[in-house]
Protein backbone atom coordinates (compact mmCIF):
# COMPACT_ATOMS: atom_id res chain seq x y z
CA UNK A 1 0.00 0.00 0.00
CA UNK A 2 1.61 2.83 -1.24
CA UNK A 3 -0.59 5.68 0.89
CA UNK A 4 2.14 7.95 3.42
CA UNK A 5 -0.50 6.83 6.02
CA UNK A 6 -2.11 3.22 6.32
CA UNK A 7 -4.38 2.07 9.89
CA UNK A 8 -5.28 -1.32 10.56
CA UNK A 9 -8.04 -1.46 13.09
CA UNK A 10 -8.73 -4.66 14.76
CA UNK A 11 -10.22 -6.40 17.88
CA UNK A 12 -8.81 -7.74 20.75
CA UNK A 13 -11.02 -10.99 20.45
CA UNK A 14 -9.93 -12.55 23.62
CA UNK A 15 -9.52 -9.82 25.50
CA UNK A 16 -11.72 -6.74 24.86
CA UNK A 17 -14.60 -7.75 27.07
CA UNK A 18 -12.30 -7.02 29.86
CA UNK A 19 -12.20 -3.27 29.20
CA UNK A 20 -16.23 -2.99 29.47
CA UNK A 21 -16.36 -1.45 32.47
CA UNK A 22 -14.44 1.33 30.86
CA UNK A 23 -15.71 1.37 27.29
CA UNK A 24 -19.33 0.93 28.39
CA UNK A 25 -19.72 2.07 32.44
CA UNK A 26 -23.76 2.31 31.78
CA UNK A 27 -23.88 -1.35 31.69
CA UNK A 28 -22.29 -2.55 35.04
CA UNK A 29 -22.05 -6.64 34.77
CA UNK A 30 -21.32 -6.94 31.11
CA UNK A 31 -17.89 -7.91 31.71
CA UNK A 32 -19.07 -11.22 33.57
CA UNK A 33 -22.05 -11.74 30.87
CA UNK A 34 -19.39 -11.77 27.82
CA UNK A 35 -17.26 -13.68 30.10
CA UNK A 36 -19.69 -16.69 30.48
CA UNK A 37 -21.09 -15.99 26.80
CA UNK A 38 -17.89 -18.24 25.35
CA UNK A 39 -15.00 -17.46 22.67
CA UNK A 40 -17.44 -18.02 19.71
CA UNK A 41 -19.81 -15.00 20.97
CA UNK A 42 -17.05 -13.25 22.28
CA UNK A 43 -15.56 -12.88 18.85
CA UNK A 44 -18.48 -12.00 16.69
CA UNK A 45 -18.81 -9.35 19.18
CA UNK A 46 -15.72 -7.96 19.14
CA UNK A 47 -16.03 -8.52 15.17
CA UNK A 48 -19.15 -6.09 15.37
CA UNK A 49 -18.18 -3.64 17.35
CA UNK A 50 -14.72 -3.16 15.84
CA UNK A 51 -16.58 -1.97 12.35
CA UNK A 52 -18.60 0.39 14.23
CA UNK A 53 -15.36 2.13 15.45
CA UNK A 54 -13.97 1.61 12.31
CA UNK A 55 -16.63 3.60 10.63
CA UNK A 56 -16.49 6.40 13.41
CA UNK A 57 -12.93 6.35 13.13
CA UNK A 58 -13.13 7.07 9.38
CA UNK A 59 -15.69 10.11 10.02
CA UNK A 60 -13.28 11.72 12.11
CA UNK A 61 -10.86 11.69 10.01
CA UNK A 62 -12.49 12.92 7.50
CA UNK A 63 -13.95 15.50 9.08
CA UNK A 64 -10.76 16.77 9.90
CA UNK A 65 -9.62 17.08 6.23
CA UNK A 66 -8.19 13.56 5.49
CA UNK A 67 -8.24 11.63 2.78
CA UNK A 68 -9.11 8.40 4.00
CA UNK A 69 -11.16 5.53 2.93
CA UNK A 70 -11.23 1.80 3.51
CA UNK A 71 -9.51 -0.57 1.71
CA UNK A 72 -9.56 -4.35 1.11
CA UNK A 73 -7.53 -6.94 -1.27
CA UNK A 74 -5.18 -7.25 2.29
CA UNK A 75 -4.60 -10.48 3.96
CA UNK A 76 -6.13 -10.78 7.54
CA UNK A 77 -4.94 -13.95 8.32
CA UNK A 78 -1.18 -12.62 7.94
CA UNK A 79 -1.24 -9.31 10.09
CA UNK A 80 0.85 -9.54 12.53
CA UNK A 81 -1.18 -10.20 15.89
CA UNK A 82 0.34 -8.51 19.36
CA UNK A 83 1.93 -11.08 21.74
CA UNK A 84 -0.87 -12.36 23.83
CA UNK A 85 -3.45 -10.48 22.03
CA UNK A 86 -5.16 -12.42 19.26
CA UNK A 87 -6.69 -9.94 16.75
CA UNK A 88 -9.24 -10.00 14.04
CA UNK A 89 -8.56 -7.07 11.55
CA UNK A 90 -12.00 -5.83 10.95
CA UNK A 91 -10.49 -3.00 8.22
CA UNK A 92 -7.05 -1.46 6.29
CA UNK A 93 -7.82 2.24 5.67
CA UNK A 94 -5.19 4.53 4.42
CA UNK A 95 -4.91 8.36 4.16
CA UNK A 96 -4.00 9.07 0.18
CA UNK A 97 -1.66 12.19 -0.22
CA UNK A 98 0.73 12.90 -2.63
CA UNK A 99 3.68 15.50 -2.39
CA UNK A 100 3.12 19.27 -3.61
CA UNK A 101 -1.02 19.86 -2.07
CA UNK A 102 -3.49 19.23 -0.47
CA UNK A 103 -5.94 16.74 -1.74
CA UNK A 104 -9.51 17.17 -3.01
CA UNK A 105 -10.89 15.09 -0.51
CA UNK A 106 -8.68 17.27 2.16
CA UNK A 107 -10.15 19.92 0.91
CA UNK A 108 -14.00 18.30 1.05
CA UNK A 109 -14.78 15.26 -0.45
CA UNK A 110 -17.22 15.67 -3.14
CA UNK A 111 -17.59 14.03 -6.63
CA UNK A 112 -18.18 10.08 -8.09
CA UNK A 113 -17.40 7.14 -6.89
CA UNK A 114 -15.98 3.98 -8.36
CA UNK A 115 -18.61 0.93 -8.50
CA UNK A 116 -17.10 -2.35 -6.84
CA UNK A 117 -14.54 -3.85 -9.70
CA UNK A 118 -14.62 -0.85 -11.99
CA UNK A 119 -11.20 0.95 -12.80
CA UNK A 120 -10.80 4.48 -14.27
CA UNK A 121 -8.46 4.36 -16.81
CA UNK A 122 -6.38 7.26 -18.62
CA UNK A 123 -5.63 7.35 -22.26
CA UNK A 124 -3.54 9.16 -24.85
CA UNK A 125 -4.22 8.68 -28.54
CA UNK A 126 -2.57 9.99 -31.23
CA UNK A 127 -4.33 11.49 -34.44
CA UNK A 128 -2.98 8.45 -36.71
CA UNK A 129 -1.78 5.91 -33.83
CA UNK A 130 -3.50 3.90 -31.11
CA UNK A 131 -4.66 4.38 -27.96
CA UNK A 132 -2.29 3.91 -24.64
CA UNK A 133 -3.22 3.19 -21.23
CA UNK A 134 -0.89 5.95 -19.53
CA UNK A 135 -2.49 5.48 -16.28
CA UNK A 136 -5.26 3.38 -14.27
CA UNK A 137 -6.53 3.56 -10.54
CA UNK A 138 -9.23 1.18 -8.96
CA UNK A 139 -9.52 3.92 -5.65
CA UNK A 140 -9.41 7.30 -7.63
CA UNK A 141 -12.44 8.01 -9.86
CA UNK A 142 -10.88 10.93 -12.02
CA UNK A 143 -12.43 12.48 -15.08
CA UNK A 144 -12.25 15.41 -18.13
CA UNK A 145 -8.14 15.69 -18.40
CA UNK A 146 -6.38 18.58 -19.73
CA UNK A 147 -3.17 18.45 -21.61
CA UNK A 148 -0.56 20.92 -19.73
CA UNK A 149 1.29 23.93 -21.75
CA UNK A 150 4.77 22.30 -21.27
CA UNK A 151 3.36 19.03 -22.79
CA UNK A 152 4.91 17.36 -19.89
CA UNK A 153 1.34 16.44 -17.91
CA UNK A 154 -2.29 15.55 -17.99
CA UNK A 155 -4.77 17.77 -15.68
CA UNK A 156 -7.81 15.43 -14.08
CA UNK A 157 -10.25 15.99 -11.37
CA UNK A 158 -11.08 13.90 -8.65
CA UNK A 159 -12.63 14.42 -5.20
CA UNK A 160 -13.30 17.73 -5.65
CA UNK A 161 -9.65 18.88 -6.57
CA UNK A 162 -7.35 18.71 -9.63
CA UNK A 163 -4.04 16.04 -9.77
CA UNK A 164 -1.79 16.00 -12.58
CA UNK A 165 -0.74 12.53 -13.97
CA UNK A 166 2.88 12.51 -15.90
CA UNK A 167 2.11 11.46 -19.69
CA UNK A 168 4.40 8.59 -19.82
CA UNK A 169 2.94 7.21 -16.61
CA UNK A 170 3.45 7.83 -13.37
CA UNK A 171 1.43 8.62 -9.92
CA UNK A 172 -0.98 11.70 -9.33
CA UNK A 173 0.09 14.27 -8.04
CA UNK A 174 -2.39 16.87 -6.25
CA UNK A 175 -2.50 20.54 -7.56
CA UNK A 176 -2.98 23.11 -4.81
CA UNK A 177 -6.04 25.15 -5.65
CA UNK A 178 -5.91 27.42 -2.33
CA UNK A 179 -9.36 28.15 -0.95
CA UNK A 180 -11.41 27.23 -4.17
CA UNK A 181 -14.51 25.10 -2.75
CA UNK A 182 -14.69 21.48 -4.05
CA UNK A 183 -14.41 21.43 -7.90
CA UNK A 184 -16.88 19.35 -10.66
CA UNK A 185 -15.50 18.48 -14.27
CA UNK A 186 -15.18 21.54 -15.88
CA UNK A 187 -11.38 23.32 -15.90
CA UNK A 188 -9.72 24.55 -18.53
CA UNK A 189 -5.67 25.64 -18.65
CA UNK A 190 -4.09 28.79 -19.29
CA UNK A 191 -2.20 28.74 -22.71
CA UNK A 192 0.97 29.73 -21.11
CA UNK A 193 0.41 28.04 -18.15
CA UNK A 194 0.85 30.22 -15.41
CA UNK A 195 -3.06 29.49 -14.52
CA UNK A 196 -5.78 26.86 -13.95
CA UNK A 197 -9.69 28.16 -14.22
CA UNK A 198 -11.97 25.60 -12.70
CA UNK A 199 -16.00 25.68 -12.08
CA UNK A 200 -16.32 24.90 -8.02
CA UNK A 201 -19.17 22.68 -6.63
CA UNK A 202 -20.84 26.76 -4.83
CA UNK A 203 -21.42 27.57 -9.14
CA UNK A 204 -19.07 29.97 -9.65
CA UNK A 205 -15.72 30.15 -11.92
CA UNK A 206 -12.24 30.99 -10.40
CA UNK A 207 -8.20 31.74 -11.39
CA UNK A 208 -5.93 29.73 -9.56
CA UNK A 209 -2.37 30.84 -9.76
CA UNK A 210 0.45 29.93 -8.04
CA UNK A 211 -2.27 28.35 -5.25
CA UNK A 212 -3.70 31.39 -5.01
CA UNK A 213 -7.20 31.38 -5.81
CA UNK A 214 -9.39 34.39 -7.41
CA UNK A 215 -13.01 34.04 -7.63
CA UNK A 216 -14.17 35.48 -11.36
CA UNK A 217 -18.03 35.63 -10.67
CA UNK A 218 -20.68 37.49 -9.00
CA UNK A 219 -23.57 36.48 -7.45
CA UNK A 220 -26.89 36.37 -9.35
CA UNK A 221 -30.23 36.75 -7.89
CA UNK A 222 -31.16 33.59 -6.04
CA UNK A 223 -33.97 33.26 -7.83
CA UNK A 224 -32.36 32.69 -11.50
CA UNK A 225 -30.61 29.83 -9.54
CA UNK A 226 -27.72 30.68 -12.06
CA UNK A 227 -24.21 28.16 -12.25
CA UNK A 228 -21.28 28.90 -14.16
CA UNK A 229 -19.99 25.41 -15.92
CA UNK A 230 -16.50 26.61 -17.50
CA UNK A 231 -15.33 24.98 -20.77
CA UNK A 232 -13.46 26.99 -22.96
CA UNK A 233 -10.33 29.42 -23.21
CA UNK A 234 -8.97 31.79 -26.17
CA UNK A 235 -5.93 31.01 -27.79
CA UNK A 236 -4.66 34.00 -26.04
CA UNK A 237 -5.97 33.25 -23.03
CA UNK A 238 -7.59 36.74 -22.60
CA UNK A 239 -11.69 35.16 -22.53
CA UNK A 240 -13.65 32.00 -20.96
CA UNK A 241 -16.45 30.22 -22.55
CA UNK A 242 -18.83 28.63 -20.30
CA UNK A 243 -22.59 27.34 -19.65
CA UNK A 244 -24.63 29.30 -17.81
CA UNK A 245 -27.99 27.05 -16.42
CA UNK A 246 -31.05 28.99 -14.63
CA UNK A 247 -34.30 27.89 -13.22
CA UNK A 248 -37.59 27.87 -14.82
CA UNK A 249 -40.18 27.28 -12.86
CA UNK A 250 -39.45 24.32 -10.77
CA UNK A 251 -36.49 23.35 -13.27
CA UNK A 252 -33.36 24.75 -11.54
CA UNK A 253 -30.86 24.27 -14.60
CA UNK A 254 -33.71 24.38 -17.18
CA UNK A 255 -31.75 26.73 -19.18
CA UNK A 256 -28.66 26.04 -20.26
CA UNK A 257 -26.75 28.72 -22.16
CA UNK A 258 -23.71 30.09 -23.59
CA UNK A 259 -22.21 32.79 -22.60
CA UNK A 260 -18.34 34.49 -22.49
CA UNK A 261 -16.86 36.39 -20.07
CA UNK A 262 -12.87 37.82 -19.59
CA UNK A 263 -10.28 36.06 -18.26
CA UNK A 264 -10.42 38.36 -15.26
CA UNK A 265 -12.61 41.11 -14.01
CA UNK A 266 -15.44 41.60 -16.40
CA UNK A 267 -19.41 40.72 -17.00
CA UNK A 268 -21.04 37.52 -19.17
CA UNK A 269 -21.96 38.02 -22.93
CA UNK A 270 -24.57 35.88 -23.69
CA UNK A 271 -23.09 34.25 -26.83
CA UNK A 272 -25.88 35.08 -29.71
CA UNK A 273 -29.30 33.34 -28.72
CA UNK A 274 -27.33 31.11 -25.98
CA UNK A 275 -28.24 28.19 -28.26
CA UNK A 276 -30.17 26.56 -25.16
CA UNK A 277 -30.03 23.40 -24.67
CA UNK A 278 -26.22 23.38 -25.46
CA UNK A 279 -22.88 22.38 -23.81
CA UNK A 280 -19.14 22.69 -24.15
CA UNK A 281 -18.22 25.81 -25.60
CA UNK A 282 -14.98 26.16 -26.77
CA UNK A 283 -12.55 28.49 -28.96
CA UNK A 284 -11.18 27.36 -31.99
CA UNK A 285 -7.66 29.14 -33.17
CA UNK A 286 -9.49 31.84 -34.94
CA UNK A 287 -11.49 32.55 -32.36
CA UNK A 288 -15.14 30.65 -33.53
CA UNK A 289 -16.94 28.62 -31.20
CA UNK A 290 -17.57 24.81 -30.97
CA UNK A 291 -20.35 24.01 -29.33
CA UNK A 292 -23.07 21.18 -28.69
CA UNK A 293 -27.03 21.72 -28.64
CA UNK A 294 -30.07 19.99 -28.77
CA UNK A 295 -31.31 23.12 -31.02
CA UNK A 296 -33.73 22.05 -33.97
CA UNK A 297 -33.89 18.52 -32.39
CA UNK A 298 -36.90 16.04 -33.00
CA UNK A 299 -36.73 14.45 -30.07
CA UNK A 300 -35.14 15.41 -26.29
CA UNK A 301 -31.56 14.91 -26.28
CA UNK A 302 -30.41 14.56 -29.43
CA UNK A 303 -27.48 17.04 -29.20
CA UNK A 304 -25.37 17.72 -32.53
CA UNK A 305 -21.82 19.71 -32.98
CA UNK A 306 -22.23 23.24 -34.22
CA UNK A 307 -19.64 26.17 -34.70
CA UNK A 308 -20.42 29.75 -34.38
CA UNK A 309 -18.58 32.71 -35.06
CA UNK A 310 -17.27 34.85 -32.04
CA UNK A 311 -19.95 37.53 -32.18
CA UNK A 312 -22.50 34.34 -32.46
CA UNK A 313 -23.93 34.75 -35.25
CA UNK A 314 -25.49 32.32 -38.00
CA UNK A 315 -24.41 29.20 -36.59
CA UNK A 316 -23.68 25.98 -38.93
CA UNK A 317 -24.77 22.55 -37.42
CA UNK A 318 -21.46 20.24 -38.36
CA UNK A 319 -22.95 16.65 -37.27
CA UNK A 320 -26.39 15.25 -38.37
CA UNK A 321 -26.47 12.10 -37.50
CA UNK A 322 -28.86 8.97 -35.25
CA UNK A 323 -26.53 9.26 -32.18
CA UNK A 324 -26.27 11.95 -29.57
CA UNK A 325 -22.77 13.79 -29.87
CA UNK A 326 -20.98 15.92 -26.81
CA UNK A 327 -17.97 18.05 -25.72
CA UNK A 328 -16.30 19.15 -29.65
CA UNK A 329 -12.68 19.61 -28.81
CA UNK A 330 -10.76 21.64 -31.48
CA UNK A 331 -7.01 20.59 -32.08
CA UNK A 332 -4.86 24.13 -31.31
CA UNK A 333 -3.48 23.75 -34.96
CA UNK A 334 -7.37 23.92 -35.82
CA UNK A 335 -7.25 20.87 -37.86
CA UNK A 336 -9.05 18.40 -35.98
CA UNK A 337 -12.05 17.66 -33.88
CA UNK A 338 -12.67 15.36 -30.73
CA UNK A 339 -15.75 14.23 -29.33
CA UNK A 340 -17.92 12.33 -27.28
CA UNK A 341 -20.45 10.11 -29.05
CA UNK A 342 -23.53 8.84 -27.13
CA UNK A 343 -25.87 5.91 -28.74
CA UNK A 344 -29.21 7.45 -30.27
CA UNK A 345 -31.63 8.14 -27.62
CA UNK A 346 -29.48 9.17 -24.98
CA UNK A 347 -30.55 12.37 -22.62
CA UNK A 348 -28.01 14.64 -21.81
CA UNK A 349 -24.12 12.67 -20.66
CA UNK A 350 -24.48 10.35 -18.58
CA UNK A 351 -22.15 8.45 -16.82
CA UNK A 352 -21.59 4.64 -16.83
CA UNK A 353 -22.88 3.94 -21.06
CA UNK A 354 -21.34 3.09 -24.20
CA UNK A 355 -20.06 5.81 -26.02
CA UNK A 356 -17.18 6.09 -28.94
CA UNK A 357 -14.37 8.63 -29.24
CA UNK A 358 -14.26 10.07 -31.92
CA UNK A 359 -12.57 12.61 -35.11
CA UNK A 360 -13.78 14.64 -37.44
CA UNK A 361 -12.35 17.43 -39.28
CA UNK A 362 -13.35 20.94 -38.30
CA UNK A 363 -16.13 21.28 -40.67
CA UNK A 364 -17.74 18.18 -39.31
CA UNK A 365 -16.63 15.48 -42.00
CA UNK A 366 -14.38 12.22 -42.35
CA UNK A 367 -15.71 11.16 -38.86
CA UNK A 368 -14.03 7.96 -37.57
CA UNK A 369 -14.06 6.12 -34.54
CA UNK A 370 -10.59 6.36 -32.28
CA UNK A 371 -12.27 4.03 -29.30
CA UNK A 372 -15.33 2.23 -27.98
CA UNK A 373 -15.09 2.57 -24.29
CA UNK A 374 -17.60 2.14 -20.90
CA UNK A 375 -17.69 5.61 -19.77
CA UNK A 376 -19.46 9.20 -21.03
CA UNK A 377 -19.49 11.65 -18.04
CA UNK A 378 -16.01 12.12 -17.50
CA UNK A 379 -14.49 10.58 -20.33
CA UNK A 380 -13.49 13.74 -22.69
CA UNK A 381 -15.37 16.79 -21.01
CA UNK A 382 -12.68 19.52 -21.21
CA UNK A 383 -10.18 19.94 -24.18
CA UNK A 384 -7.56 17.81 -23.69
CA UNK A 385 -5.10 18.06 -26.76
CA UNK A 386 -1.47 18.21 -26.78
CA UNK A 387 0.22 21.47 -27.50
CA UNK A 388 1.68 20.01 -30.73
CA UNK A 389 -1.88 18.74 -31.59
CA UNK A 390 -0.95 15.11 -32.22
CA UNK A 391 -1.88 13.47 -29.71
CA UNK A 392 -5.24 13.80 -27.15
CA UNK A 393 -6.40 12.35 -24.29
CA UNK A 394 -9.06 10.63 -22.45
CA UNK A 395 -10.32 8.28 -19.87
CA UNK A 396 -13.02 5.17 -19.62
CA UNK A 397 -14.32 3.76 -16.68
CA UNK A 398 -14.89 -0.12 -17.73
CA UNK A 399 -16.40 -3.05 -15.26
């Protein structure tokens, strides 16, 4: 186990019934009731009441910032018992930190969970090559990587904060994000990377730089129930795209626009009609906008890839076909297109389905499939091209 921190907890079967009167003083006599109950009871209960403290024991530290879960896959029957006190190890849990931050989950642990044998895996595949497994975790659900400005790293949430994974392979590494709250999917990277912009879990968009954090947005009226969902960056790195959702009527994220905003100080500019339902705005080189919408659908759901111009105007739909396509990620050279393709009938992007990767060119033709993979949500959310725009990246979440 390769955590800085690992806990066994176990029970002193033979001998914890002799500490009731201290453990339990409200129940004078238990002692001599265990006592005459036998080893077999005797263990069970010491069995039982070991998980409880193994739970509380994992709330507390938790709620004082760790990163700590349970673990299993260890051995019971080979941890080393105390002399003269015959254990049963009830669980392993270990605190996961890496050098260089604090971790999401220090910083509040919010986000998706890995189901019971599933593994998130990361990928990197190049425009005319093959996919390759750069890095897979069955403890860390992390989603949506960026591709860092030095080429050297991939960006991926998880637990609320950001980690950056080496692209040849290597451990995660937490990124300090300061006091941002708990982060969802949606980051992009500065172009000269001196920056990170992330949407937090409270709905609004912030810098981080150098660990210090800047909130970008103010406050609407509570009644709009307006969220920021960041997606997009200019080549020069001066303007953000992003989704803006708002209540109507009982719907709280009914609406779900486009809008851009500076870098820094500044107000939203609803991006022509806001195109709602759409998704994943983002800049091409020249400044155009990629986009997804469920505009001039038949049916719920069936979201195509469109481009718009940056004053969003006369938009061109660039996909038109059975299946439900998310998330267009321009190449920086502007010669490419990645995206996330859902099967026909699919409403919004879910997690957990079949979906393909795929590449188009930028005006929507010579689509081909890079990968079939278990995964959706989290899978290709944010742009996640290399600088050089050869190679791209992406993550699936098989059983």
């Amino acid at each position: 186990m390769g955590a800085p921190v690992n806990a066994i907890l176990a029970a002193d079967r033979d001998h914890h019934h002799q500490h009731q009167p201290t453990f339990f003083p409200s129940r004078p006599g238990l002692r001599e009731r265990w006592e005459a109950a036998g080893d077999e009871h005797r263990s069970d209960m010491a069995r039982f009441n070991a998980a409880l403290r193994s739970g509380y024991f994992l709330l507390a530290a938790r709620a004082h910032g760790r990163a700590t879960g349970p673990m299993g896959g260890y051995d019971a029957a080979r941890t080393v018992e105390p002399p003269g006190h015959p254990t049963r190890t009830s669980v392993v849990c270990r605190r996961s930190r890496a050098a260089g931050g604090r971790t999401g989950a220090e910083r509040g642990i919010v986000g998706r969970v890995l189901a019971p044998g599933q593994r998130a895996e990361l990928y990197v595949a190049g425009v005319d090559t093959k996919p390759q497994l750069v890095y897979a975790s069955t403890t860390m659900l992390f989603e949506a990587p960026n591709w860092s400005a030095d080429g050297r790293y991939l960006v991926v949430n998880a637990d609320g904060g950001l980690y950056r994974i080496p692209v040849e392979g290597g451990e995660p590494e937490p990124i300090e994000l300061g006091d941002v709250p708990p982060i969802n999917n949606d980051h992009v990277l500065a172009p000269d990377g001196t920056a990170v912009y992330v949407s937090a879990q409270d709905g609004h968009l912030y810098r981080v730089a150098a660990g210090v954090a800047t909130r970008l947005t103010d406050d609407q009226a509570p009644a709009r129930a307006f969220r920021y969902y960041l997606h997009g960056i200019s080549a020069d790195g001066a303007t953000l795209a992003f989704v803006g959702t708002e209540r109507v009527g009982a719907d709280a994220g009914a609406l779900r626009r486009l809008f851009t905003r500076p870098a820094g100080p500044g107000t939203d500019t609803l991006l022509g009609s806001g195109f709602s339902p759409a998704d994943g705005p983002e800049f091409a080189p020249d400044g155009g906008i990629y986009f997804n919408s469920e505009r001039g659908a038949d049916v719920p759901g069936h979201a195509q890839l469109y481009r718009v111009g940056p004053d969003g105007r006369q938009p061109v739909r660039l996909t038109d076909d059975e299946r439900v396509n998310w998330f267009p990620h321009p190449s920086p050279d502007g010669t490419h297109l990645a995206y996330v393709s859902f099967p026909p009938g699919t409403l919004g992007h879910p997690e957990n389905v079949d979906v393909l990767v795929r590449l188009c060119r930028p005006d929507g033709t010579g689509v081909r499939d890079v990968a079939a993979v278990f995964g959706g949500q989290g899978t290709m959310n944010v742009n996640s091209w290399s600088p050089d725009s050869t190679r791209f990246a992406f993550v699936a979440y098989p059983t």
